[in-house]
N, C-alpha and C. Protein backbone atom coordinates (compact mmCIF):
# COMPACT_ATOMS: atom_id res chain seq x y z
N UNK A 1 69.31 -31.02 69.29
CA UNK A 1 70.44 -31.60 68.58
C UNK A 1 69.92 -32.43 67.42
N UNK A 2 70.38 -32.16 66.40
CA UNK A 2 69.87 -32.89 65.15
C UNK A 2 70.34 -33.93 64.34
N UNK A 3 70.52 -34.69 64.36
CA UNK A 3 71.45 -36.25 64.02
C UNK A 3 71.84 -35.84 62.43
N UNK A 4 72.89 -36.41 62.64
CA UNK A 4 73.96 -36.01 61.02
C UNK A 4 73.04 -37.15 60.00
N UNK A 5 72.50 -38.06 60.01
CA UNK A 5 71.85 -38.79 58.79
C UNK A 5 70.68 -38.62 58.56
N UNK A 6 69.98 -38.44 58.06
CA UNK A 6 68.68 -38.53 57.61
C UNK A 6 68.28 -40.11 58.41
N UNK A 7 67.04 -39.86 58.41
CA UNK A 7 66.46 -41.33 58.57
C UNK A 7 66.47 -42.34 57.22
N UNK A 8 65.71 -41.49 56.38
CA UNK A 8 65.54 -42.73 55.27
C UNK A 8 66.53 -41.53 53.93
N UNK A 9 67.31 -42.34 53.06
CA UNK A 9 67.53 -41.57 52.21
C UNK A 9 66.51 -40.86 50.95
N UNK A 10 67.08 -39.76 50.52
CA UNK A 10 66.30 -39.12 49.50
C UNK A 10 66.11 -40.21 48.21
N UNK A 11 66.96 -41.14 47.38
CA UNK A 11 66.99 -42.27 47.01
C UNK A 11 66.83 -43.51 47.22
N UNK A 12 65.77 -44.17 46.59
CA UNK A 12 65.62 -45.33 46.44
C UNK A 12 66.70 -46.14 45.65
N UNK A 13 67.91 -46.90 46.60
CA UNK A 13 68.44 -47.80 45.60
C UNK A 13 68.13 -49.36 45.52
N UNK A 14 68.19 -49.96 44.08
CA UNK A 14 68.04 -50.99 43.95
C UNK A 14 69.21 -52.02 43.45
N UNK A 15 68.38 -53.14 43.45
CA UNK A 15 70.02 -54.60 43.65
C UNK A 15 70.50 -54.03 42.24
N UNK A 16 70.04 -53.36 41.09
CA UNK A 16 70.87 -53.54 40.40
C UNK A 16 71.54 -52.07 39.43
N UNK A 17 71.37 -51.29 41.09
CA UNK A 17 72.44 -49.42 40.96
C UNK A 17 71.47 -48.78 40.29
N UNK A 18 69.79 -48.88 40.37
CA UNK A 18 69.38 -47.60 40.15
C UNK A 18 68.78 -46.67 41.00
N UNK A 19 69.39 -45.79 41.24
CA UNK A 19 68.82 -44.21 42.03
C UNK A 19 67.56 -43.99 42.19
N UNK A 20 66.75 -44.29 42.88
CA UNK A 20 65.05 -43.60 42.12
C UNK A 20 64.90 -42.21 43.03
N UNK A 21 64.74 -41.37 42.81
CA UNK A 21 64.41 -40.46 44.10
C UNK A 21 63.39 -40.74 44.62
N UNK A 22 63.14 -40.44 45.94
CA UNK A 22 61.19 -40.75 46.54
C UNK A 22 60.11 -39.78 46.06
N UNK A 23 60.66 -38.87 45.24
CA UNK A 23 59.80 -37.28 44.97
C UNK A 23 59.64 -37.92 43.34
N UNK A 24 60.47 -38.63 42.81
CA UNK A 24 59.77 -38.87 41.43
C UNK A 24 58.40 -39.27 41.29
N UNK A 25 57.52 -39.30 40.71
CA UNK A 25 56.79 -39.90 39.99
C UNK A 25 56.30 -40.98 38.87
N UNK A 26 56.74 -42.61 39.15
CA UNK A 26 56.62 -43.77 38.37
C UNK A 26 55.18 -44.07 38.23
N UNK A 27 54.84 -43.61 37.47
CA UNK A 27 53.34 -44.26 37.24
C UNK A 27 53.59 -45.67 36.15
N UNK A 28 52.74 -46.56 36.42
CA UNK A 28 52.30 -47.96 36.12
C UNK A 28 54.29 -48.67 35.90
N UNK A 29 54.78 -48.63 37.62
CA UNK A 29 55.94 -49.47 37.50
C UNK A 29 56.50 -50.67 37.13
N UNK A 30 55.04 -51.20 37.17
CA UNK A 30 55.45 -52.93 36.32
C UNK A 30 55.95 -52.57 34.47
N UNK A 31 55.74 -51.45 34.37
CA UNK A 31 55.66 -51.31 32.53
C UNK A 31 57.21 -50.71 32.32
N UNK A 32 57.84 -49.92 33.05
CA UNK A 32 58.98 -49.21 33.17
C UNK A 32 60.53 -50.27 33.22
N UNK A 33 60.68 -50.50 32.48
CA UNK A 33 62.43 -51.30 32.31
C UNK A 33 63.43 -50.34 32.65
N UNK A 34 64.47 -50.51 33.95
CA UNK A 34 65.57 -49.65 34.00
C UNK A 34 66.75 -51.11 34.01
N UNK A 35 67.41 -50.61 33.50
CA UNK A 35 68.94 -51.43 32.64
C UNK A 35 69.63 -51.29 33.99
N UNK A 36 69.81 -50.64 35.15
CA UNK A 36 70.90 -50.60 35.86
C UNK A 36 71.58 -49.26 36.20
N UNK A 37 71.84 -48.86 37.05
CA UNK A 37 72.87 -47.95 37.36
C UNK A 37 72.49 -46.84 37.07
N UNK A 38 70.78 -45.86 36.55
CA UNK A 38 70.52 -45.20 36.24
C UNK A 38 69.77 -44.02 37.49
N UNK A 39 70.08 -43.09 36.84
CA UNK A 39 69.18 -42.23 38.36
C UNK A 39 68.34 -41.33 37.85
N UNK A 40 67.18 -41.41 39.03
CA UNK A 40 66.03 -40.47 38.50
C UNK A 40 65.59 -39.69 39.64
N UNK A 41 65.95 -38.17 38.98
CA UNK A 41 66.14 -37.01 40.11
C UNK A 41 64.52 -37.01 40.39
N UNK A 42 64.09 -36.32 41.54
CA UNK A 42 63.05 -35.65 42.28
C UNK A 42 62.43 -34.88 41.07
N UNK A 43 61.43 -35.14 41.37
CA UNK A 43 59.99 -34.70 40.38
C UNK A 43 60.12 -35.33 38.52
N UNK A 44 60.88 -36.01 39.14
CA UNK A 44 61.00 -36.99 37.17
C UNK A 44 59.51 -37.81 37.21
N UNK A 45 58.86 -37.53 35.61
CA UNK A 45 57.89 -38.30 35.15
C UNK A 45 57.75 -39.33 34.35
N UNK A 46 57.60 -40.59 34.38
CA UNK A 46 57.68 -41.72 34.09
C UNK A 46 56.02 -41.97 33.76
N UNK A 47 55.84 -42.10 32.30
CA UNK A 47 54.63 -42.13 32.12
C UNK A 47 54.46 -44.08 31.44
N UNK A 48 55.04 -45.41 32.71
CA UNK A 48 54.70 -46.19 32.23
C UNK A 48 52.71 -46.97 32.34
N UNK A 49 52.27 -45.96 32.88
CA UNK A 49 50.58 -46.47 32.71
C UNK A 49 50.53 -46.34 31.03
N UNK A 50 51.30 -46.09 30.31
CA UNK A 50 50.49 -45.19 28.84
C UNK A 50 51.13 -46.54 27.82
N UNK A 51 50.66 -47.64 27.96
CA UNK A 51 50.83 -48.88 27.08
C UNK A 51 50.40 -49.09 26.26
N UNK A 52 50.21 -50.05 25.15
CA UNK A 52 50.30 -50.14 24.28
C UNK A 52 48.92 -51.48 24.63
N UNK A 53 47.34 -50.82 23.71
CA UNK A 53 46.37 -51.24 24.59
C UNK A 53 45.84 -51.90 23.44
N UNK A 54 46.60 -52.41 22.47
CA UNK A 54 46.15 -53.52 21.53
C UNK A 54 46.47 -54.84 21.11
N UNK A 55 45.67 -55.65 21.87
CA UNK A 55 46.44 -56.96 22.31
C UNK A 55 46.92 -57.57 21.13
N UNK A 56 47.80 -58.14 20.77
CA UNK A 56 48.46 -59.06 19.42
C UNK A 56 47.95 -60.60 19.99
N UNK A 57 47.30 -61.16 18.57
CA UNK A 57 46.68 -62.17 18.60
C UNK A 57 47.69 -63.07 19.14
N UNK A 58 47.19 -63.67 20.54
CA UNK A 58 47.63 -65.07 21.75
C UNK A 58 47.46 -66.35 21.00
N UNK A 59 47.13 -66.72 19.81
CA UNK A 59 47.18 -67.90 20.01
C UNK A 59 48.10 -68.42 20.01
N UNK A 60 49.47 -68.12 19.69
CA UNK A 60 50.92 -68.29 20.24
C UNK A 60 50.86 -68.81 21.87
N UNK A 61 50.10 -68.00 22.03
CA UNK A 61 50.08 -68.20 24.36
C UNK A 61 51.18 -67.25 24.52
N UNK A 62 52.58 -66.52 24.17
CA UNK A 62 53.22 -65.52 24.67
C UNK A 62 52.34 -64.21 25.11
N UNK A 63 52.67 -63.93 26.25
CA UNK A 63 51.74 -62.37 26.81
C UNK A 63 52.67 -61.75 26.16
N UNK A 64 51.65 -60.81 25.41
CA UNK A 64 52.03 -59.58 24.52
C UNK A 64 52.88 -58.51 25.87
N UNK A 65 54.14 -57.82 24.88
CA UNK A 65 55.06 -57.11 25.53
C UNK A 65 54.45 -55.88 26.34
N UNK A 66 54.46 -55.61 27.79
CA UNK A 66 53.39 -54.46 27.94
C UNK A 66 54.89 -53.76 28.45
N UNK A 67 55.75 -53.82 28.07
CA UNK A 67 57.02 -52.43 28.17
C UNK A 67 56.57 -51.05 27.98
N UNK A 68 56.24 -50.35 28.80
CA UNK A 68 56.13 -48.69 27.69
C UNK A 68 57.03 -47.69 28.05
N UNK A 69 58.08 -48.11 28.95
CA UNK A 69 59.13 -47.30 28.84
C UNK A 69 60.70 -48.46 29.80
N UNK A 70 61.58 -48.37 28.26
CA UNK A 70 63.10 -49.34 28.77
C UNK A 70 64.16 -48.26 29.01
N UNK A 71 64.82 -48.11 29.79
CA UNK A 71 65.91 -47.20 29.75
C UNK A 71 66.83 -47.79 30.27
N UNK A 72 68.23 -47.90 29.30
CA UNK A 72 69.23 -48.64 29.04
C UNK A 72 70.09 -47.83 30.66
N UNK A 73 71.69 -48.78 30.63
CA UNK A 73 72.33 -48.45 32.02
C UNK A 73 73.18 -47.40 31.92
N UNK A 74 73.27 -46.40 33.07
CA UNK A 74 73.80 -45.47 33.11
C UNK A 74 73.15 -44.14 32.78
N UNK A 75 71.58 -44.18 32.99
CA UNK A 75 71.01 -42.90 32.36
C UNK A 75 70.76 -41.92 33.35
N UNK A 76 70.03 -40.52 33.25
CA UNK A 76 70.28 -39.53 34.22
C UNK A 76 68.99 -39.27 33.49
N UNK A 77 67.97 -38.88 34.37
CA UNK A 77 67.02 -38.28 34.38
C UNK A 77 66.73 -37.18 35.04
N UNK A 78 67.22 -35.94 34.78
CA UNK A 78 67.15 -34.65 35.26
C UNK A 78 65.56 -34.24 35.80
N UNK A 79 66.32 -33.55 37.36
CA UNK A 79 64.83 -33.07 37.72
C UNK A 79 63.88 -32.24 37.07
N UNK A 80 62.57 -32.96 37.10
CA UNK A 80 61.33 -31.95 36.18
C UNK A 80 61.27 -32.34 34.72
N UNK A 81 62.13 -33.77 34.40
CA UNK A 81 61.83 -34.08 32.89
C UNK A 81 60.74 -34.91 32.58
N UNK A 82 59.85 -35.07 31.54
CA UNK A 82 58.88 -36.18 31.67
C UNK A 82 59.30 -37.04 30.16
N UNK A 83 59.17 -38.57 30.81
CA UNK A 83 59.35 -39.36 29.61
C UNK A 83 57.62 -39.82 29.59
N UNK A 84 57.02 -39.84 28.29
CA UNK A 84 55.91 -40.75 27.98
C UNK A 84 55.54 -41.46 26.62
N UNK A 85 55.68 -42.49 26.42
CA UNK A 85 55.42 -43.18 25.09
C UNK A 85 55.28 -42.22 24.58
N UNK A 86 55.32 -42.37 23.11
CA UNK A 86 54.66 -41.67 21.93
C UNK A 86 52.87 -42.51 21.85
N UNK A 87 52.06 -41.92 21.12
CA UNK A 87 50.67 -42.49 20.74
C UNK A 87 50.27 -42.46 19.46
N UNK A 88 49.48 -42.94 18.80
CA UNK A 88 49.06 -42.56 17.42
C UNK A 88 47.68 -44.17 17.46
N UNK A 89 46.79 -43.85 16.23
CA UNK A 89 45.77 -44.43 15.86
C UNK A 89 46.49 -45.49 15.08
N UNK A 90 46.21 -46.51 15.49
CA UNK A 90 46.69 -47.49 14.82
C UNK A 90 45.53 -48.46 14.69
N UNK A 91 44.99 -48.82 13.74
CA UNK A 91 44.16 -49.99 12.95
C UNK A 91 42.18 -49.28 14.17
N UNK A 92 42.07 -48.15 13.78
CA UNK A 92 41.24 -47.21 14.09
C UNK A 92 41.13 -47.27 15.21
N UNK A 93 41.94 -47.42 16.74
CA UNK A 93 42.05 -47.27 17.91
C UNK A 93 43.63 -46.85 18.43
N UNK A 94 43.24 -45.92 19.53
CA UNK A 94 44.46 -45.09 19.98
C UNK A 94 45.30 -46.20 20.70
N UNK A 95 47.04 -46.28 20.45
CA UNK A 95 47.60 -46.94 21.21
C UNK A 95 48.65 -46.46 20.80
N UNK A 96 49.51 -46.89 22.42
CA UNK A 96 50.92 -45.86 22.70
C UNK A 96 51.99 -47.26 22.74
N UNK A 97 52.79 -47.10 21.58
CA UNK A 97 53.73 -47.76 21.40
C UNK A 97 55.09 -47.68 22.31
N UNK A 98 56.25 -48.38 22.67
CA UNK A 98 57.12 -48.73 23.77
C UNK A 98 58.22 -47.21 23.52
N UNK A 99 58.55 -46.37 24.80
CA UNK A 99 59.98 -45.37 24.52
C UNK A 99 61.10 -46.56 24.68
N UNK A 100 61.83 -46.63 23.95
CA UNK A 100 63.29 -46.96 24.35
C UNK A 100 64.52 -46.18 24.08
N UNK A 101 65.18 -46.71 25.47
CA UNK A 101 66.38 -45.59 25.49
C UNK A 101 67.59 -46.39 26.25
N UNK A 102 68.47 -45.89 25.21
CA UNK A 102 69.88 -46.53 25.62
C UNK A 102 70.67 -46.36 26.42
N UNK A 103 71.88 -46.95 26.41
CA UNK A 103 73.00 -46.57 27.59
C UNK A 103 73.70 -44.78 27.22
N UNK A 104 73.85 -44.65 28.58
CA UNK A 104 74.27 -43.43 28.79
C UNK A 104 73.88 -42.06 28.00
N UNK A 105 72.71 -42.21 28.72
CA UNK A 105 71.67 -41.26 27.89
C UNK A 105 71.12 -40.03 29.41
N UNK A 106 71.75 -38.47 29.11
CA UNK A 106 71.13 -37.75 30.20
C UNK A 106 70.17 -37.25 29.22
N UNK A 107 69.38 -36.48 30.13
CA UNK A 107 68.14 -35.79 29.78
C UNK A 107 68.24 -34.68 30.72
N UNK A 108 68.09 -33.25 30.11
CA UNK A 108 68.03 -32.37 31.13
C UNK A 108 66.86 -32.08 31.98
N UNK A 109 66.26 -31.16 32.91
CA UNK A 109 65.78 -30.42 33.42
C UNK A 109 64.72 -29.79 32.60
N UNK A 110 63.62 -30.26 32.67
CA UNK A 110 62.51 -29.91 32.49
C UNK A 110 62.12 -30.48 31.06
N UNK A 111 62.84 -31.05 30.49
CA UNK A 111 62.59 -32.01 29.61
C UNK A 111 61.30 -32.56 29.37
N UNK A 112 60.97 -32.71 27.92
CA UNK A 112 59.67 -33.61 27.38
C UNK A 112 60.20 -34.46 26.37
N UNK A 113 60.04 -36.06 26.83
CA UNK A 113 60.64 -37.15 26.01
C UNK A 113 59.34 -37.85 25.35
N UNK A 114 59.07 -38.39 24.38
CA UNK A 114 57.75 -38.52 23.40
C UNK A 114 58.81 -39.39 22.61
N UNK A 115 60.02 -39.67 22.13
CA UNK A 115 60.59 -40.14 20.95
C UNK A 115 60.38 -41.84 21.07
N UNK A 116 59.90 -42.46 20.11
CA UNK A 116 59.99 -44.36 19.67
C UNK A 116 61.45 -44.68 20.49
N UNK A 117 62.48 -43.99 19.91
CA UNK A 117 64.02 -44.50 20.85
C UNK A 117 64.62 -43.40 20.48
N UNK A 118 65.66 -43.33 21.70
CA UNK A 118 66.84 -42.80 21.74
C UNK A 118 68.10 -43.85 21.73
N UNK A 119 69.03 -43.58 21.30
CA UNK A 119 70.05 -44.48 21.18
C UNK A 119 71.00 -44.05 22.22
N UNK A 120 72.35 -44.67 22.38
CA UNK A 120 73.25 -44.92 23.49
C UNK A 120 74.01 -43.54 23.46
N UNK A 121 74.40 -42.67 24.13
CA UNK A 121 75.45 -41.61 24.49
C UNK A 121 74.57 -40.19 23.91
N UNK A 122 73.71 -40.07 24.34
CA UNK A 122 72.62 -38.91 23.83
C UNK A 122 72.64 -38.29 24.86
N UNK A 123 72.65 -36.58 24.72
CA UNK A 123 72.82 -35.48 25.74
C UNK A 123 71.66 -35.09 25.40
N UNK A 124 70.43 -34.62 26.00
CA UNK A 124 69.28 -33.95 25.95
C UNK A 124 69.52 -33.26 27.03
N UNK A 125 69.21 -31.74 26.47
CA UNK A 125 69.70 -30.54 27.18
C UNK A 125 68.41 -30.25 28.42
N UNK A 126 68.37 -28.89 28.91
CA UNK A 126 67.38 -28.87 29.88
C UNK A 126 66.09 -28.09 28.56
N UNK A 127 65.12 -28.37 28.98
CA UNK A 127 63.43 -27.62 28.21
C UNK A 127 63.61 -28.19 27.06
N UNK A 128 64.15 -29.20 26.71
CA UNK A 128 63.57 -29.79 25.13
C UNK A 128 62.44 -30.83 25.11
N UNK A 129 61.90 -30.38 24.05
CA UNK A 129 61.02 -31.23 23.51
C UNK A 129 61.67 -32.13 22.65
N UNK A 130 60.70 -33.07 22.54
CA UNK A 130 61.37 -34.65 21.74
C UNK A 130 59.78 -35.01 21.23
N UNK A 131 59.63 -34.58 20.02
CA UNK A 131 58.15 -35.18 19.80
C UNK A 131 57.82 -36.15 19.50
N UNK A 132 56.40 -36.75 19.25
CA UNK A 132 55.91 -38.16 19.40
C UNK A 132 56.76 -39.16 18.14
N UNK A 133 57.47 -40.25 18.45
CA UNK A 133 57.88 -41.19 17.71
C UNK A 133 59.44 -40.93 16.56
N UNK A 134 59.88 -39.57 17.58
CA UNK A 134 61.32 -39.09 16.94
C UNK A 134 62.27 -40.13 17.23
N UNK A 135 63.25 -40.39 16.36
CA UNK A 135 64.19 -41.27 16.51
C UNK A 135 65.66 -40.67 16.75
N UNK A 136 66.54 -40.86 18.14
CA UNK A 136 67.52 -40.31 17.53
C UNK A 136 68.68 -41.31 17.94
N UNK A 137 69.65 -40.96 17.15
CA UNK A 137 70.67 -41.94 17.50
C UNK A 137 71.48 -42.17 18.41
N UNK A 138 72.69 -42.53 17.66
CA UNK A 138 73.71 -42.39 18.85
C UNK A 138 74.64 -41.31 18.92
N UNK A 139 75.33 -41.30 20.05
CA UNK A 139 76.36 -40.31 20.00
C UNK A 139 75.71 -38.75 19.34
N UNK A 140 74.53 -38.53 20.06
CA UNK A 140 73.61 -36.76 19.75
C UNK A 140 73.64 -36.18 21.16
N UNK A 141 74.21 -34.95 20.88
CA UNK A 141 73.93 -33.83 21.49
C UNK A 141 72.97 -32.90 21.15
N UNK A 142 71.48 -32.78 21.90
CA UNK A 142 70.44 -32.12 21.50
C UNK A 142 70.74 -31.02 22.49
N UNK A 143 70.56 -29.69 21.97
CA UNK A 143 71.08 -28.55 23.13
C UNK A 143 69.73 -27.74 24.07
N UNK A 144 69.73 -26.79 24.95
CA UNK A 144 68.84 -26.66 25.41
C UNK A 144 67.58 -25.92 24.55
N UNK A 145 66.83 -25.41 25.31
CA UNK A 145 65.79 -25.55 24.47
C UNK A 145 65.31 -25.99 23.04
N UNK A 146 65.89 -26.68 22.71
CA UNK A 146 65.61 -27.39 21.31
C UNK A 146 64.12 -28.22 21.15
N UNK A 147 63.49 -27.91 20.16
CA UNK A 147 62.35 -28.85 19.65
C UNK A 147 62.37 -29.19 18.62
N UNK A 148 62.16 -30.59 18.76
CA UNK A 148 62.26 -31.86 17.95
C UNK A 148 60.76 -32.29 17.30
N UNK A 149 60.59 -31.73 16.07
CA UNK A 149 59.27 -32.10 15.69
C UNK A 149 59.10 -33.83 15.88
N UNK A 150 57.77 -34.51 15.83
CA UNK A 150 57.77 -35.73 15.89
C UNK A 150 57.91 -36.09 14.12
N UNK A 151 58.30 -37.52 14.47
CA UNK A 151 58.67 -38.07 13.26
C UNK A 151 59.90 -37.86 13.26
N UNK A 152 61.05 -37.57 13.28
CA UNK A 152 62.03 -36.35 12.90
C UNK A 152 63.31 -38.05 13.37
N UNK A 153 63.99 -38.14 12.47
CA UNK A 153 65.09 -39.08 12.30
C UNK A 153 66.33 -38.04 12.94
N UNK A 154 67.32 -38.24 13.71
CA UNK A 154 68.34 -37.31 13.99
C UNK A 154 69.38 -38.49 13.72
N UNK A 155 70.31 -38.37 12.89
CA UNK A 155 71.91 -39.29 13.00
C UNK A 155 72.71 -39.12 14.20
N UNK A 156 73.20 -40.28 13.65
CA UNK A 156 74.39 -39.89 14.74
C UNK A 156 75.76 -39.12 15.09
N UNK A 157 76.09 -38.92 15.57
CA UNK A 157 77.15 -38.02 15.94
C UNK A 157 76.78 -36.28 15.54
N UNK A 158 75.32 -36.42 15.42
CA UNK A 158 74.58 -34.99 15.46
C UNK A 158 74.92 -34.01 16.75
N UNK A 159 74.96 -32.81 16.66
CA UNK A 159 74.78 -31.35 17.36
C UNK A 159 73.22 -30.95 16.36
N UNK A 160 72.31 -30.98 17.17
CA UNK A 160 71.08 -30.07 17.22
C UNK A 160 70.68 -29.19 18.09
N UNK A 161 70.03 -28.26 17.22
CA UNK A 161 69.36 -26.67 18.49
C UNK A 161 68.42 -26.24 17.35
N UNK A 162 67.21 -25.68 18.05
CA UNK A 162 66.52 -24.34 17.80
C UNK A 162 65.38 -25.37 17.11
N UNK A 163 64.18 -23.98 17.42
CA UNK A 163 62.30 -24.39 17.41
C UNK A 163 62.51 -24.49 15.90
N UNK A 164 61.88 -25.32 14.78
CA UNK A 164 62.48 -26.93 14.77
C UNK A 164 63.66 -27.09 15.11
N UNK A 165 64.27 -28.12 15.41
CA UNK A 165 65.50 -28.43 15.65
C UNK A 165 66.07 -28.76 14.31
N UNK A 166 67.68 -28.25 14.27
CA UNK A 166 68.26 -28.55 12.95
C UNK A 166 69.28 -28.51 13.20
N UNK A 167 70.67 -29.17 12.09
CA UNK A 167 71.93 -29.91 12.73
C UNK A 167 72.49 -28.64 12.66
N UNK A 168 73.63 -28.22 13.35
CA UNK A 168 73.99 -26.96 13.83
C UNK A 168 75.18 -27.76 13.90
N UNK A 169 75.85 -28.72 13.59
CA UNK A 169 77.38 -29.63 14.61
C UNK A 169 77.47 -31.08 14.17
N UNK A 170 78.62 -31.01 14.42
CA UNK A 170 78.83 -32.82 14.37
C UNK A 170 79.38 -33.52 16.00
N UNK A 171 79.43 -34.00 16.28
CA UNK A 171 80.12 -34.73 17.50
C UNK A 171 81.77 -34.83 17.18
N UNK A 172 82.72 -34.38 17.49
CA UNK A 172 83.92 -34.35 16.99
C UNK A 172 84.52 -35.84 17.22
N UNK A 173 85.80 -36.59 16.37
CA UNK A 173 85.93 -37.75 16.57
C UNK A 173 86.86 -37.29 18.10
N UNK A 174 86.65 -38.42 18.76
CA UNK A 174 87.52 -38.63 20.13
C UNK A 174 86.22 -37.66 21.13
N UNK A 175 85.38 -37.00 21.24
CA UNK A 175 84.68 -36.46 22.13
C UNK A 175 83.28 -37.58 22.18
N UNK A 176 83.87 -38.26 22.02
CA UNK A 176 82.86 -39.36 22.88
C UNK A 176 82.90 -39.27 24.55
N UNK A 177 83.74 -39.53 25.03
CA UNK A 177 84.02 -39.42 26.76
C UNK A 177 83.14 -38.41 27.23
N UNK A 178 82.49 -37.40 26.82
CA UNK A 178 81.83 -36.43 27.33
C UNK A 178 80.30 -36.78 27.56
N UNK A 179 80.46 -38.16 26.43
CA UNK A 179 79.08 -38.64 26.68
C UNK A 179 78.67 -40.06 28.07
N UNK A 180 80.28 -40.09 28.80
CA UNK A 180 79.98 -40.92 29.65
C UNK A 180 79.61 -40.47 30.72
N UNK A 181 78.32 -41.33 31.73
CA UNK A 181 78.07 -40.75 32.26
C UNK A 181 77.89 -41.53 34.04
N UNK A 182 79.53 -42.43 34.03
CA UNK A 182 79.78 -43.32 35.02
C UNK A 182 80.17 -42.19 36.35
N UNK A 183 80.80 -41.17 36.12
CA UNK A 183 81.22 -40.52 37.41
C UNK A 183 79.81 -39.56 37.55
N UNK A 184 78.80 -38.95 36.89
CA UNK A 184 77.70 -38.15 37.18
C UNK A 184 76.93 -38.86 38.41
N UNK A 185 77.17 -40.70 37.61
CA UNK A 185 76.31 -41.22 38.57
C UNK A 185 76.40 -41.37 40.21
N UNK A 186 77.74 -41.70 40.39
CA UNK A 186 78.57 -41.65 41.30
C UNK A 186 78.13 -40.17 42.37
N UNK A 187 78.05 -38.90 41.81
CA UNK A 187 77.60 -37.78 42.36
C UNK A 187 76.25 -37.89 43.04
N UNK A 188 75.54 -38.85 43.00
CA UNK A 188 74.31 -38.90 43.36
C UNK A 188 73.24 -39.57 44.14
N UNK A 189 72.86 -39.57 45.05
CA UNK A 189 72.40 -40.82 45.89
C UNK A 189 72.46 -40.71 47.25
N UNK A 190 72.53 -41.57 47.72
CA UNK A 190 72.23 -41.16 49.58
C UNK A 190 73.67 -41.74 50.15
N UNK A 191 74.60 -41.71 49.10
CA UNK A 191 76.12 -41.38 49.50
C UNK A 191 76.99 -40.42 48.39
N UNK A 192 76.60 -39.67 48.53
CA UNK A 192 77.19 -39.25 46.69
C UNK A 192 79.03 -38.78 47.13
N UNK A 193 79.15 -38.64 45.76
CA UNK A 193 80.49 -38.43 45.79
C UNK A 193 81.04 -37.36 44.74
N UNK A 194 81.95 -36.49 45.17
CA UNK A 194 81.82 -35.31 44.30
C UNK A 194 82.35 -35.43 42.99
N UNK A 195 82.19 -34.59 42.13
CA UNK A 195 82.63 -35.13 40.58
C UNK A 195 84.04 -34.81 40.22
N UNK A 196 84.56 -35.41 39.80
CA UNK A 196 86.16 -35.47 39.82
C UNK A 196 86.09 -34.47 38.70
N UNK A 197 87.47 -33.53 38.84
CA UNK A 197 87.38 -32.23 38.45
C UNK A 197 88.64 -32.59 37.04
């Protein structure tokens, strides 16, 4: 006879609503900022070991910011995506500057995140690339397989697709709501709840 609960759930939740799955992968967790209420499916990569390894002169006494990845509340981290700083040579030694990412921001399935920031209500489809130190805004729908050269500025209320990525769309006015992503979250966790139809 096999007991209806699991022992321990597939999610890690914390005091302040984020999902972690136990199958993800958080490397260097002290460096990783989550905003709240965000979930991170099974086999998600979190590359916060990859900091930013050039100390800014202390004689201030403030400890230099060792953030290398913030992700704002309400985000979805699709299984098999990897977020990791961007890197580049800066003052003739390698160092990986901070990802930030805003509210209500999914990321699909199998995803590669590399961008300086993403801004608030961003759809990243499943297999995109996001190359090192891309910026994109708010209110973007990046579609699936899309690659995002690095460097690469995207506006807001962008539709992008295709190896480079290029604007293909606008975000229509009033289709914002599609970018919320309060009931996805709700679907998920070691009580989930189904998605209202």
């Amino acid at each position: 006879m096999s007991s209806r609960r699991p022992p321990r759930g597939e999610y890690i939740e914390t005091d302040t609503g984020n999902k972690v799955a136990r199958k993800a992968t958080l490397v260097g967790t002290q460096n990783i900022m989550l905003g709240g209420k965000t979930v991170i499916q099974p086999e998600v990569m979190i590359r916060g070991d990859l900091v930013r390894t050039i100390q800014a002169s202390s004689q201030s006494g403030a400890t230099p910011n060792s953030t290398a990845v913030a992700i704002g509340r309400y985000c979805f981290l699709s299984r098999g995506c990897c977020l990791r700083p961007p890197g580049r040579l800066y003052k003739g030694a390698f160092t990986y500057m901070p990802l930030r990412m805003g509210d209500h921001v999914f990321v699909g399935p199998a995803s590669v995140v590399q961008a300086a920031s993403i801004g608030s209500h961003v759809h990243i489809g499943a297999k995109v690339a996001i190359g090192e130190f891309a910026i994109i805004k708010d209110y973007v729908r990046i579609l699936d397989g899309t690659v995002v050269p690095p460097n690469t500025v995207i506006p807001s209320f962008s539709i992008v697709a295709g190896q480079p990525a290029r604007l293909i769309g606008e975000v229509p006015e009033g289709g914002h709501e599609a970018f919320e992503l309060r009931d996805l979250y709700k679907t998920v966790g070691n009580n989930p709840q189904p998605a209202p139809s």
